[in-house]
Protein backbone atom coordinates (compact mmCIF):
# COMPACT_ATOMS: atom_id res chain seq x y z
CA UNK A 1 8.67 -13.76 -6.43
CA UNK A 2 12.37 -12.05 -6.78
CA UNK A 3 12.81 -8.42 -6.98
CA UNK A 4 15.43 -5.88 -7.39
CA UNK A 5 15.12 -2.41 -7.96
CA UNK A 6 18.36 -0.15 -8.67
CA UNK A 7 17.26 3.52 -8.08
CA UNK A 8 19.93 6.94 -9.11
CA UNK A 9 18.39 10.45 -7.31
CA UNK A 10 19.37 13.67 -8.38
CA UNK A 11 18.71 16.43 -6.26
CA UNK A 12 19.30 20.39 -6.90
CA UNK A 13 18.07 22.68 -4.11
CA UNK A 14 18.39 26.51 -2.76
CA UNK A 15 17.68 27.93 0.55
CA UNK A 16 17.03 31.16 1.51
CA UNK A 17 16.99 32.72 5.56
CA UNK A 18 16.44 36.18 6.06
CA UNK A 19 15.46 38.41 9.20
CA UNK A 20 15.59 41.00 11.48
CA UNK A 21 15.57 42.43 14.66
CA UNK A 22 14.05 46.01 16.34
CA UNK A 23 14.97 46.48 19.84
CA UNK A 24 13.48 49.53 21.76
CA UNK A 25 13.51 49.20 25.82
CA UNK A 26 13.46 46.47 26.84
CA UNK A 27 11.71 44.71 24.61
CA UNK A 28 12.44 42.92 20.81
CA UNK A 29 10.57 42.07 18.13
CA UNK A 30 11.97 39.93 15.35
CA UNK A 31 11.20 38.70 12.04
CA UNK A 32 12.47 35.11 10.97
CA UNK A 33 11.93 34.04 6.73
CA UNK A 34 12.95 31.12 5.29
CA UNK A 35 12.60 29.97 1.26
CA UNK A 36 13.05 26.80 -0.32
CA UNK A 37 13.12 25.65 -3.77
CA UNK A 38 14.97 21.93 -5.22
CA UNK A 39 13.59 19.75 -7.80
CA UNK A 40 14.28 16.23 -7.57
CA UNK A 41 14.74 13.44 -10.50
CA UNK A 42 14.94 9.69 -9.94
CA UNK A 43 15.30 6.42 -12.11
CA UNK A 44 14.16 3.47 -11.21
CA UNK A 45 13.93 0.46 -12.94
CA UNK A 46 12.34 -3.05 -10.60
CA UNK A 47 13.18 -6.26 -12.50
CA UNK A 48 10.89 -9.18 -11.45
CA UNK A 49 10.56 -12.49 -11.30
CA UNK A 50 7.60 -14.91 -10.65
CA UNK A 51 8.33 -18.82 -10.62
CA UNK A 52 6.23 -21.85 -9.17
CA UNK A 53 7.84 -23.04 -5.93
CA UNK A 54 7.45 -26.49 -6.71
CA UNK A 55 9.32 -26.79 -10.48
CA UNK A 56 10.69 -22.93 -10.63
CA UNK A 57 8.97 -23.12 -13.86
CA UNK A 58 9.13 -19.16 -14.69
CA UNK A 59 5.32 -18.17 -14.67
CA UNK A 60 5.82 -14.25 -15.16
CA UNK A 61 8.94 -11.81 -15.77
CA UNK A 62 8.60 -7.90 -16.47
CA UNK A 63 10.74 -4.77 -15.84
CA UNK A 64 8.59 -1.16 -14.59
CA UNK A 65 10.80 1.78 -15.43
CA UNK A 66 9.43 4.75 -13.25
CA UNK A 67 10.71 7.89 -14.35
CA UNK A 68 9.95 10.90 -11.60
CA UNK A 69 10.31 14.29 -11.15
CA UNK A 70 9.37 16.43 -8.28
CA UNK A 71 9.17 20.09 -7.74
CA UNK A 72 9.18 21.38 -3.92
CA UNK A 73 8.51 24.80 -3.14
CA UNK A 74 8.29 26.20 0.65
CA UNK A 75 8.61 29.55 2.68
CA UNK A 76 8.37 30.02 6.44
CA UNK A 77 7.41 33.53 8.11
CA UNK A 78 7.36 34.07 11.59
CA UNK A 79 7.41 37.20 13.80
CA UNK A 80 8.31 37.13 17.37
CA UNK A 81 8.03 39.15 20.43
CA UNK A 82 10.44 39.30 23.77
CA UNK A 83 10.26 41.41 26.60
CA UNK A 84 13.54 40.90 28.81
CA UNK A 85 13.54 42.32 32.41
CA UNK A 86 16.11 43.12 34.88
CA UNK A 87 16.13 39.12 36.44
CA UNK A 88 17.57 37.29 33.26
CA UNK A 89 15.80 34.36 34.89
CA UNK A 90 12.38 36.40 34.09
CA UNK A 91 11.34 36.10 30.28
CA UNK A 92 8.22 36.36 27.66
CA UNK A 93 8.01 35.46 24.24
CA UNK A 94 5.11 35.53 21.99
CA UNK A 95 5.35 33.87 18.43
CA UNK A 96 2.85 34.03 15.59
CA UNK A 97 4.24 32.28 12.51
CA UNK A 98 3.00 30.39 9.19
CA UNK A 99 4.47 27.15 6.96
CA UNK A 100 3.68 26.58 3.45
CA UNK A 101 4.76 23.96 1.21
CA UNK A 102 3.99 22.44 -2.32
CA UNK A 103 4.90 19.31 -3.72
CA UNK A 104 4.29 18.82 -7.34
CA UNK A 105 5.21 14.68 -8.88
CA UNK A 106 5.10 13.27 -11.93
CA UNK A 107 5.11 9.66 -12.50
CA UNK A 108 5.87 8.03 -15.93
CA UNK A 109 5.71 4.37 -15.96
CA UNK A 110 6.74 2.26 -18.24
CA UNK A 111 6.17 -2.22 -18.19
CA UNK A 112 8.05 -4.72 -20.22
CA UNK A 113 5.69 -7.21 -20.18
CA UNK A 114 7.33 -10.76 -20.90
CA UNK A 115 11.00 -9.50 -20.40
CA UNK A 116 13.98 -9.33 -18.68
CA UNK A 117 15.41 -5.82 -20.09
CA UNK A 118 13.90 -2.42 -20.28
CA UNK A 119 14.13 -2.18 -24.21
CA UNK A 120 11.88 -0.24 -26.31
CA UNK A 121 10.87 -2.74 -28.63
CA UNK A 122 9.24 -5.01 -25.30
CA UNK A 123 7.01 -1.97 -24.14
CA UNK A 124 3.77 -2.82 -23.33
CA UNK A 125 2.22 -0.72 -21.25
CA UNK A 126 2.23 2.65 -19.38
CA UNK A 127 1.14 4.41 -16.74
CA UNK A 128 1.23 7.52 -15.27
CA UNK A 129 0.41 9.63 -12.19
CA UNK A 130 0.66 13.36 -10.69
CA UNK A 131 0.70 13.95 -7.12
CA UNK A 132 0.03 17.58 -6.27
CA UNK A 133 0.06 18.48 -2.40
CA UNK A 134 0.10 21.41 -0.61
CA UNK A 135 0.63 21.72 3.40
CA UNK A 136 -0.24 24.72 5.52
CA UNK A 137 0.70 25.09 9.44
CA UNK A 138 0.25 28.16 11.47
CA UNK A 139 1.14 28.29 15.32
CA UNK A 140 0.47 31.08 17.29
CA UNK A 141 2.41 30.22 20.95
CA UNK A 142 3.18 32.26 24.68
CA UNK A 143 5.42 31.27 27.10
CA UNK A 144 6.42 33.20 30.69
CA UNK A 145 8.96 32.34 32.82
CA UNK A 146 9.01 33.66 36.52
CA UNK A 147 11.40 32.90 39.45
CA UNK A 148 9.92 32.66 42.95
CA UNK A 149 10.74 34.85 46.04
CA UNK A 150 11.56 30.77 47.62
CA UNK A 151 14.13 30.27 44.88
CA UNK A 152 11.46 28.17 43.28
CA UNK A 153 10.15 28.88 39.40
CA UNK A 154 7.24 28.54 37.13
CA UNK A 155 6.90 28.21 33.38
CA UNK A 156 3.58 28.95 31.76
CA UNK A 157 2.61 28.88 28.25
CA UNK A 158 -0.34 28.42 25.28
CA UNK A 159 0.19 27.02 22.10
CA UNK A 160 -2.66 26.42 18.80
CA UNK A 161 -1.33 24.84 15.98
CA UNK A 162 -3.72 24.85 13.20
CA UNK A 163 -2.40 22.31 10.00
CA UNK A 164 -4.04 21.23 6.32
CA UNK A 165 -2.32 18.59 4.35
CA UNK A 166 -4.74 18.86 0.61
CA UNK A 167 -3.07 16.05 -1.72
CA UNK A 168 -4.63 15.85 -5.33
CA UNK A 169 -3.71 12.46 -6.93
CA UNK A 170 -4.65 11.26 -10.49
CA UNK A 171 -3.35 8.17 -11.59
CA UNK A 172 -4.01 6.65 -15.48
CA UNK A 173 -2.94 3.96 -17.99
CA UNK A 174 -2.42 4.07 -21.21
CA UNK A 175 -4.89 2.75 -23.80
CA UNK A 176 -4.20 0.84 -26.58
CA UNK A 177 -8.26 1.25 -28.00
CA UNK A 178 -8.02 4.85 -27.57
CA UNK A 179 -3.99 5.41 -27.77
CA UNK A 180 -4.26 8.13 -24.69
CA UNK A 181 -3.98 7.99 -21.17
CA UNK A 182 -7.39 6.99 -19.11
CA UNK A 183 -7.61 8.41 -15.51
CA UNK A 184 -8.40 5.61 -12.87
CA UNK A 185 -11.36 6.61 -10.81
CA UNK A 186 -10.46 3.85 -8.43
CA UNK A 187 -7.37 4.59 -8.04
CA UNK A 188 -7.19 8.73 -8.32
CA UNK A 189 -8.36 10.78 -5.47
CA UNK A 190 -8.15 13.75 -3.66
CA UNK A 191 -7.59 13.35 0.39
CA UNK A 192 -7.90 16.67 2.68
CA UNK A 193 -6.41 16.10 6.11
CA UNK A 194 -7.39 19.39 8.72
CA UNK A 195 -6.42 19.51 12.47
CA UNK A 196 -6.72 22.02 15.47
CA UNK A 197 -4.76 21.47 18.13
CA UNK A 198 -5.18 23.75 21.28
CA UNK A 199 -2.75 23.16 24.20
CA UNK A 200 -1.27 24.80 27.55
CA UNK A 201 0.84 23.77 30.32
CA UNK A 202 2.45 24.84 33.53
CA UNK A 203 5.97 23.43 35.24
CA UNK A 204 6.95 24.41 38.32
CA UNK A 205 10.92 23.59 39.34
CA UNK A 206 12.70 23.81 43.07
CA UNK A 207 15.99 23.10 43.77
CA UNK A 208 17.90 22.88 46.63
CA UNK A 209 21.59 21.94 48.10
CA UNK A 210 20.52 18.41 47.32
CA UNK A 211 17.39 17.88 45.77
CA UNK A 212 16.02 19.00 42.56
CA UNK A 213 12.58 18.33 41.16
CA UNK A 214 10.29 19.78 38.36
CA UNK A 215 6.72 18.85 38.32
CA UNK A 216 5.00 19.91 34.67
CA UNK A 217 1.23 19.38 32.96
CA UNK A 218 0.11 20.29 29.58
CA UNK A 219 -3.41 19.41 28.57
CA UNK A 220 -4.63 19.39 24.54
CA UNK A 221 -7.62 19.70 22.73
CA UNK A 222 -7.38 18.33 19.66
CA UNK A 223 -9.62 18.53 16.51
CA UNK A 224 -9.52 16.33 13.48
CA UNK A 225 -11.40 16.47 9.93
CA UNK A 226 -10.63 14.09 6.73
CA UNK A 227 -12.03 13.85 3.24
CA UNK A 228 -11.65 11.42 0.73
CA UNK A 229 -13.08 13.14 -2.41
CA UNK A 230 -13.76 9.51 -4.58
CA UNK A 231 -15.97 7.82 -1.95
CA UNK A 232 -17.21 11.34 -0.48
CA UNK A 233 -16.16 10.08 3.27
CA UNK A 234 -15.58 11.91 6.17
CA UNK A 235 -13.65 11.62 9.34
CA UNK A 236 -13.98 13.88 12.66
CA UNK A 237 -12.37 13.25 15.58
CA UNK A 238 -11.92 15.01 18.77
CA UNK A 239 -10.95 14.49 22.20
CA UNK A 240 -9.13 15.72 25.14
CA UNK A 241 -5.64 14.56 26.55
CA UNK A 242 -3.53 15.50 30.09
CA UNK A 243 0.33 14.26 30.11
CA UNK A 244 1.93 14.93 33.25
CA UNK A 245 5.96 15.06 33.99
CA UNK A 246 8.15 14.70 37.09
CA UNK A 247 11.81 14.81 37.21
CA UNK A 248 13.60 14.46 40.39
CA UNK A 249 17.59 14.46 41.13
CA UNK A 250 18.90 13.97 44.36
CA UNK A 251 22.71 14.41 45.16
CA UNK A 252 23.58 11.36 47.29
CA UNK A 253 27.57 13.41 47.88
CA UNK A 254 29.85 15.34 45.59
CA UNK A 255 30.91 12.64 43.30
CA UNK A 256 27.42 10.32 43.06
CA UNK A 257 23.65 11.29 42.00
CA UNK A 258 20.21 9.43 41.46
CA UNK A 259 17.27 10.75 38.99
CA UNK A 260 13.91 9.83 38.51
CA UNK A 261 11.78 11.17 35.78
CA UNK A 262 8.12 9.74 34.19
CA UNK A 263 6.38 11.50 31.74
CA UNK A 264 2.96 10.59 29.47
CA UNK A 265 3.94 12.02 25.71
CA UNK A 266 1.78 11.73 22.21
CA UNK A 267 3.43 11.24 19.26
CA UNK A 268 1.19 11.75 15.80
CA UNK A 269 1.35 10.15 12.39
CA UNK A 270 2.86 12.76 9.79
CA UNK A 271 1.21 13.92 6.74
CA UNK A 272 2.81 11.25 4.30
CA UNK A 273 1.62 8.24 6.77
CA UNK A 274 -1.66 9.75 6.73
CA UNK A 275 -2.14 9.94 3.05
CA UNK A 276 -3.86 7.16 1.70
CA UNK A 277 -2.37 7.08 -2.13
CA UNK A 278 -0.12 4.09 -3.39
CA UNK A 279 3.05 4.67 -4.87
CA UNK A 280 2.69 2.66 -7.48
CA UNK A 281 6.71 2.32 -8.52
CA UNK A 282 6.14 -1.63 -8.08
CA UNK A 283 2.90 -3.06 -8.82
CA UNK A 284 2.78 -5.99 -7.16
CA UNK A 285 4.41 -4.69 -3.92
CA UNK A 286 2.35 -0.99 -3.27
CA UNK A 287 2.95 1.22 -0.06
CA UNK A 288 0.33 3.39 1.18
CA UNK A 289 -0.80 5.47 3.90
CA UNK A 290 -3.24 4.91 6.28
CA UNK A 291 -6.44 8.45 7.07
CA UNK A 292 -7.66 6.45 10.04
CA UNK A 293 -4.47 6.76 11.87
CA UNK A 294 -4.47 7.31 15.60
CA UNK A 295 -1.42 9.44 17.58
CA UNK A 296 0.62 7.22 19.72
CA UNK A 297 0.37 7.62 23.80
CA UNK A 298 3.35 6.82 25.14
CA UNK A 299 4.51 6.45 29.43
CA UNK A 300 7.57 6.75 29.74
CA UNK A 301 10.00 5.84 32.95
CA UNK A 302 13.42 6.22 34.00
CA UNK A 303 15.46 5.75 37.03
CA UNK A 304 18.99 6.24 36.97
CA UNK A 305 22.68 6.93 38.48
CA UNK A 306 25.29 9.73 37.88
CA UNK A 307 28.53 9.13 38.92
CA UNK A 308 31.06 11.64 37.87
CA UNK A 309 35.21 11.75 38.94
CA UNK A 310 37.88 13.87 38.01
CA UNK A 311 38.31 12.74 34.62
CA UNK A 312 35.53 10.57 33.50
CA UNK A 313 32.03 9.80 34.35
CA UNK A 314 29.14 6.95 34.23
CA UNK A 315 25.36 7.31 33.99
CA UNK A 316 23.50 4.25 34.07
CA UNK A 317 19.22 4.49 33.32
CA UNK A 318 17.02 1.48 33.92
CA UNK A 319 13.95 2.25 31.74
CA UNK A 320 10.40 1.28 31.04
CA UNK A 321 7.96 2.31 27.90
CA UNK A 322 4.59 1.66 27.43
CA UNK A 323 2.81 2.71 24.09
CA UNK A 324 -1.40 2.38 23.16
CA UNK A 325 -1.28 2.77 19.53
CA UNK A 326 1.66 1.71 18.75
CA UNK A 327 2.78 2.84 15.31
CA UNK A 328 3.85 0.46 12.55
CA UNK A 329 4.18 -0.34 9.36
CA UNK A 330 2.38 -4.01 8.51
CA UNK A 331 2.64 -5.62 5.37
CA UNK A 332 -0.89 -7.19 3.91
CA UNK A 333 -1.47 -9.87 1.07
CA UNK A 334 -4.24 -8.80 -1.39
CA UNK A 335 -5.43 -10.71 -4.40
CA UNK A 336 -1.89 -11.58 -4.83
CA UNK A 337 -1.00 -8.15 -4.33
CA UNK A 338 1.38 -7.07 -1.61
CA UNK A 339 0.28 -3.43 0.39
CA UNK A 340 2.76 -2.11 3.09
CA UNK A 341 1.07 0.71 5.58
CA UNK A 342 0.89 1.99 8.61
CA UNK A 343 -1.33 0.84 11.54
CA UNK A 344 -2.17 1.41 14.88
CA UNK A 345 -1.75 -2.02 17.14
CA UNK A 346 -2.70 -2.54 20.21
CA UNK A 347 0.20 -1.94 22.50
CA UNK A 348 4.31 -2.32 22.51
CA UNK A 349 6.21 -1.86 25.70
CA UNK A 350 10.29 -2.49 26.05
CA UNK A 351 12.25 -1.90 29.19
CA UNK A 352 15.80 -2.25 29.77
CA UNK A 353 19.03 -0.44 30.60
CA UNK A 354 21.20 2.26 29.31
CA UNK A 355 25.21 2.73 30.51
CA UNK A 356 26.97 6.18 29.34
CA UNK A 357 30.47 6.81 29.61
CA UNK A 358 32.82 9.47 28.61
CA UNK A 359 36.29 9.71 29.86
CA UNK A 360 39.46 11.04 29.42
CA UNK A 361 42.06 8.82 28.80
CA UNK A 362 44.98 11.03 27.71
CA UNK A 363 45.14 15.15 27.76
CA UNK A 364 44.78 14.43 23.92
CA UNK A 365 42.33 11.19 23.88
CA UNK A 366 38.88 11.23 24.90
CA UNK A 367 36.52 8.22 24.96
CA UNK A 368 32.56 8.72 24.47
CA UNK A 369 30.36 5.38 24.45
CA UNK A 370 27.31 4.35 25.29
CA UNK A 371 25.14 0.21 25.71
CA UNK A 372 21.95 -0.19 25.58
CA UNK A 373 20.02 -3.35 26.01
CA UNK A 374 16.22 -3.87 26.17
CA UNK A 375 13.42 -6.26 25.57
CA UNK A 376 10.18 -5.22 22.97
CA UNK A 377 6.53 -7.09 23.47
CA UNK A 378 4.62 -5.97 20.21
CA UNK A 379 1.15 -6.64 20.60
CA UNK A 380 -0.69 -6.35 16.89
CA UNK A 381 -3.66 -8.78 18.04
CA UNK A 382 -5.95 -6.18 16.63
CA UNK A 383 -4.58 -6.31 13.15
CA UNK A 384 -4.28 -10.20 12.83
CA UNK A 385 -3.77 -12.88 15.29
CA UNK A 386 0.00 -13.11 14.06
CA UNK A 387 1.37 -10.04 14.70
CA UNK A 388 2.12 -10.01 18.49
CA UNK A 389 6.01 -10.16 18.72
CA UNK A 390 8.66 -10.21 21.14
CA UNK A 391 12.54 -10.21 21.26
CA UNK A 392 15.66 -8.94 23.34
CA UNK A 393 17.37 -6.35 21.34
CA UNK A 394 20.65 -3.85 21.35
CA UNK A 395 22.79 -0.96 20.37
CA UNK A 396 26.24 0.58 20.88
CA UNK A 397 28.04 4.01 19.99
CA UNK A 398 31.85 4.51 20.59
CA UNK A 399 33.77 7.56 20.16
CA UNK A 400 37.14 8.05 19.70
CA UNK A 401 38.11 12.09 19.72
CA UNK A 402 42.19 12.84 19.53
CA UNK A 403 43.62 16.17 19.68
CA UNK A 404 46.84 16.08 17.34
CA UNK A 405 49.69 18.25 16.81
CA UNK A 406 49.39 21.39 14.58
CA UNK A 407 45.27 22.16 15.53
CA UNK A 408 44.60 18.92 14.25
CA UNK A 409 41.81 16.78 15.32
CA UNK A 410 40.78 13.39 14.74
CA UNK A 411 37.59 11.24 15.37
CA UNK A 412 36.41 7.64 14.83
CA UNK A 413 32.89 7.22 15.44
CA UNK A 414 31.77 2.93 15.33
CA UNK A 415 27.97 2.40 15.73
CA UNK A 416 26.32 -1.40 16.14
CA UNK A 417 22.33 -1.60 16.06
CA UNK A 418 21.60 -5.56 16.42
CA UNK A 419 18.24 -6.78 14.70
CA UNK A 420 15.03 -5.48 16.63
CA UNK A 421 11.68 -7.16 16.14
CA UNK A 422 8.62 -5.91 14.58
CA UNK A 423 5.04 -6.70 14.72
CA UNK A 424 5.57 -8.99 11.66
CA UNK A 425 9.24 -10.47 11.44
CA UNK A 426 12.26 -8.24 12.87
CA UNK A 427 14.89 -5.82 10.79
CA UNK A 428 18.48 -7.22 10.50
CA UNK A 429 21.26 -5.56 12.49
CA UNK A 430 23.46 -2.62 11.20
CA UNK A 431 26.56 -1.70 11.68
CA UNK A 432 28.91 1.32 10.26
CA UNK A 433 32.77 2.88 11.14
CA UNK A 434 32.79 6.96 10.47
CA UNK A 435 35.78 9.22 10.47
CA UNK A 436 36.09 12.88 10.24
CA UNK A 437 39.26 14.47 10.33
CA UNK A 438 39.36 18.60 11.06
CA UNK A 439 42.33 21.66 10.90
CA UNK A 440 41.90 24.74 12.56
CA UNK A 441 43.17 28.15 11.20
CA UNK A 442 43.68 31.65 12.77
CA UNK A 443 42.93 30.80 16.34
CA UNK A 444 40.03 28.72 15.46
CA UNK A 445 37.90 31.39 13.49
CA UNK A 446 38.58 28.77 10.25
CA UNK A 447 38.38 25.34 10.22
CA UNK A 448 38.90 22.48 7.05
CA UNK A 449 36.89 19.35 7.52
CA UNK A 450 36.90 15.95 5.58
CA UNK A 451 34.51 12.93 6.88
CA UNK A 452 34.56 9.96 5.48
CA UNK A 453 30.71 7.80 6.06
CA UNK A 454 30.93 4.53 6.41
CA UNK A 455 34.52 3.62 5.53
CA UNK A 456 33.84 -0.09 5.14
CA UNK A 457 30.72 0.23 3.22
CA UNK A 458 28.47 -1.92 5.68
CA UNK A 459 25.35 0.34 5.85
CA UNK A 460 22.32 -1.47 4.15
CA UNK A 461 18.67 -1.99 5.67
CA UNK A 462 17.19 -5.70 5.49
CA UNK A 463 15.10 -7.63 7.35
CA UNK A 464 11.77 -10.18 6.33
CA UNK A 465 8.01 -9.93 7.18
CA UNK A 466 6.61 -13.76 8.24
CA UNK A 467 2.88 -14.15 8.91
CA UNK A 468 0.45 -17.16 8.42
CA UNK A 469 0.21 -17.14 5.10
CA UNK A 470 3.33 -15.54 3.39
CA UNK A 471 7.18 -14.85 3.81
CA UNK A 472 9.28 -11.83 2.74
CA UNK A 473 12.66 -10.76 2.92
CA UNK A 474 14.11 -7.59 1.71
CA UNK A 475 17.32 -5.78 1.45
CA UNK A 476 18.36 -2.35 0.42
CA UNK A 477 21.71 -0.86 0.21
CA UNK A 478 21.86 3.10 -0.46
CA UNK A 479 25.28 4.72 -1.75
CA UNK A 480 26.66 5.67 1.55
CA UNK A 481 30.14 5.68 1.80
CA UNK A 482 30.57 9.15 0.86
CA UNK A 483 33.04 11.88 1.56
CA UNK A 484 32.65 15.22 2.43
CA UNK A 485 34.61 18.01 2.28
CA UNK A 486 33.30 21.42 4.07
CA UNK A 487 34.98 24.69 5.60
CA UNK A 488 33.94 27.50 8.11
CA UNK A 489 34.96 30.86 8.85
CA UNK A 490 33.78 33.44 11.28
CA UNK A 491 34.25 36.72 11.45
């Protein structure tokens, strides 16, 4: 099976921030808005081809022209409370504030059965589909800050985040008994994704001539509640979690310093991994999300050096990560059928080690870079026996910055990402060359920018997906060598 999809987007969009601030004593209270509205249209046409592996007799060709259009609206209120006091190292904040988006798709679908080109005269079939979601968040949150008579201080704080993700989906076909559109009851559903989560943590910090530490704990309650309206199932989860934090610095002289920092994090699925609904742009190849998704737990350790001289420094971090419920996206064969989603495996750890640098070479030429080079161990055991992975991976960032003649300035930023592994085959490495180019005006209050992405036109994401019982590569190249013009001024 060989396919190519060539995709245009067209994007128009407006945003909105407004606010405002009362101040009486010494304490503020602030209002923060923000509006959105873009609608978004996109072509695009897959061209496929099916042929026995044996012969390449051709046992299927078609073409699926999906023609979408999506309208987002959004708008973001929050209103916020400070008290200042006399210490500036003294604060309070409270913040109640409320998120609200809709997302409104349409789908039209049209298959040339039997056919290499999209022409009207090979139509023979349709489909169609509307996707109508709508996401609501509300936070409420405190945090104090206090110093300590010992030099010492604490940060306190609460935080409930309250979130519904309600995504309406109604896919049909197009009859040829009937000539209308049928709705798909197998397909069409409506999935209702509602969480709580309750949380509060403390940090207290020291420092002194040599030796810095903060110690920190935040514990979470956490509430979860799905629906899936077509099979009438439900989902409630909830549970308790503690993540702890320590980070320590001690100053070995002037010129050298050692850190070491750990630190147990969670990291949950977002709302479009959650959602169950296939997009249905290629029928034989369907991504969709996965309700039963689990957050990620994630220890995290680092121990590192600082050494910093007159005109350059070097940091270098030996690290170690260890994730239960790893997130990642696994690719299934069904009934000849090919489903990409999102699953929880077992575990994934990497370790390795990081080297920063930034020095100046010239009063005009600065140097910013950074190496990093780590092994991953993907264990996916719990999905299928074949995905458990491993493989030594790594990444680079150099920065060139010049300061020319005339408030001038010039940068050349070169990234290299090499391929990384997955639980099911590994992504191919990447590698891109930007440049931006700036003039200042009036002492600096204007400035004249032009960056050029990806001069050489390398960008592209590829990779391939092996597993017992199939192989797949892909390859997608977006349009980004692009440049862009902008300008500043203030007042």
């Amino acid at each position: 099976m060989d396919q190519e999809t060539n995709s245009t987007n067209e994007n128009l969009g407006h945003n909105l921030n407004f606010g405002g601030d009362y101040y009486f004593g010494n304490n503020i209270i602030s209002y923060e808005g923000f509006f959105q509205t873009s609608d978004d249209s996109q072509v695009n046409t897959l061209y496929a081809d099916l042929r026995e592996v044996g012969t390449n007799d051709l046992v299927l060709e078609y073409v699926r022209r999906n023609q979408e259009t999506e309208a987002d609206d959004g708008i973001d209120n929050a209103l916020i409370y400070e008290r200042t006091f006399d210490n500036p190292d003294k604060s309070f904040k409270l913040i109640a504030s409320n998120s609200y988006r809709n997302q409104y798709k349409i789908q039209n679908i049209d298959i040339f059965r039997n056919s290499s080109e999209p022409l009207d005269e090979n139509l023979n079939g349709q489909e169609r589909a509307f996707t109508d979601e709508k996401r609501y968040v509300s936070i409420v949150q405190m945090d104090f800050t206090t110093p300590l008579a010992s030099g010492a201080k604490i940060e306190t704080g609460l935080k409930s985040t309250f979130r519904k993700f309600d995504n309406d989906y109604v896919y049909s076909r197009f009859e040829e008994t009937t000539q209308d559109f049928v709705d798909d009851p197998a397909v069409s559903n409506r999935f209702v994704y509602k969480d709580q989560i309750h949380a509060g943590y403390f940090i207290y910090s020291g420092s002194s001539s040599r030796f810095d530490y903060t110690l920190g704990l935040r514990g979470e309650y956490t509430f979860v509640d799905t629906y899936l309206a077509n099979t009438g199932e439900t989902n409630q989860q909830n549970y308790v979690n503690l993540f702890p934090s320590l980070q320590t610095l001690y100053k070995l002289d002037e010129e050298n310093s050692i850190k070491l920092s750990y630190s147990r994090r969670i990291d949950r699925p977002t709302a479009w991994r959650l959602n169950p609904f296939p997009d249905i742009t290629d029928s034989l190849s369907v991504r969709r999300g996965n309700p039963n998704l689990q957050p990620e737990m994630i220890h995290s350790l680092e121990f590192g050096h600082m050494a910093n001289f007159e005109n350059s420094s070097l940091t270098t971090n030996l690290f170690y990560r260890h994730v239960d419920g790893q997130l990642d996206f696994v690719t299934l064969v069904e009934d000849g059928i090919s489903y990409s989603q999102p699953a929880n495996l077992n575990t994934a750890q990497s370790y390795g080690v990081e080297f920063i640098g930034i020095t100046d070479v010239l009063p005009w030429w600065n140097i910013n870079g950074s190496v990093t080079a780590f092994r991953i161990q993907v264990d996916g055991s719990n999905v299928g026996e074949e995905f458990v992975n491993q493989g030594f991976a790594w990444n680079s960032k150099l920065m060139n910055s010049f300061e020319l003649p005339r408030d001038f300035s010039l940068q050349f930023v070169a990234n290299y990402e090499s391929a990384e592994i997955e639980a099911q085959g590994r992504d191919l490495a990447q590698y891109y060359l930007d440049i931006n180019l700036q003039k200042s005006f009036w002492e600096n209050k204007g400035a004249l920018s032009m960056s050029l992405r990806d001069v050489f036109d390398t960008r592209r994401f590829a990779g391939n997906s092996l597993t017992n019982t199939f192989r797949q590569s892909f390859y997608a190249k977006r349009e980004t060598r692009i440049l862009m013009v902008s300008g500043r001024y203030r007042f």
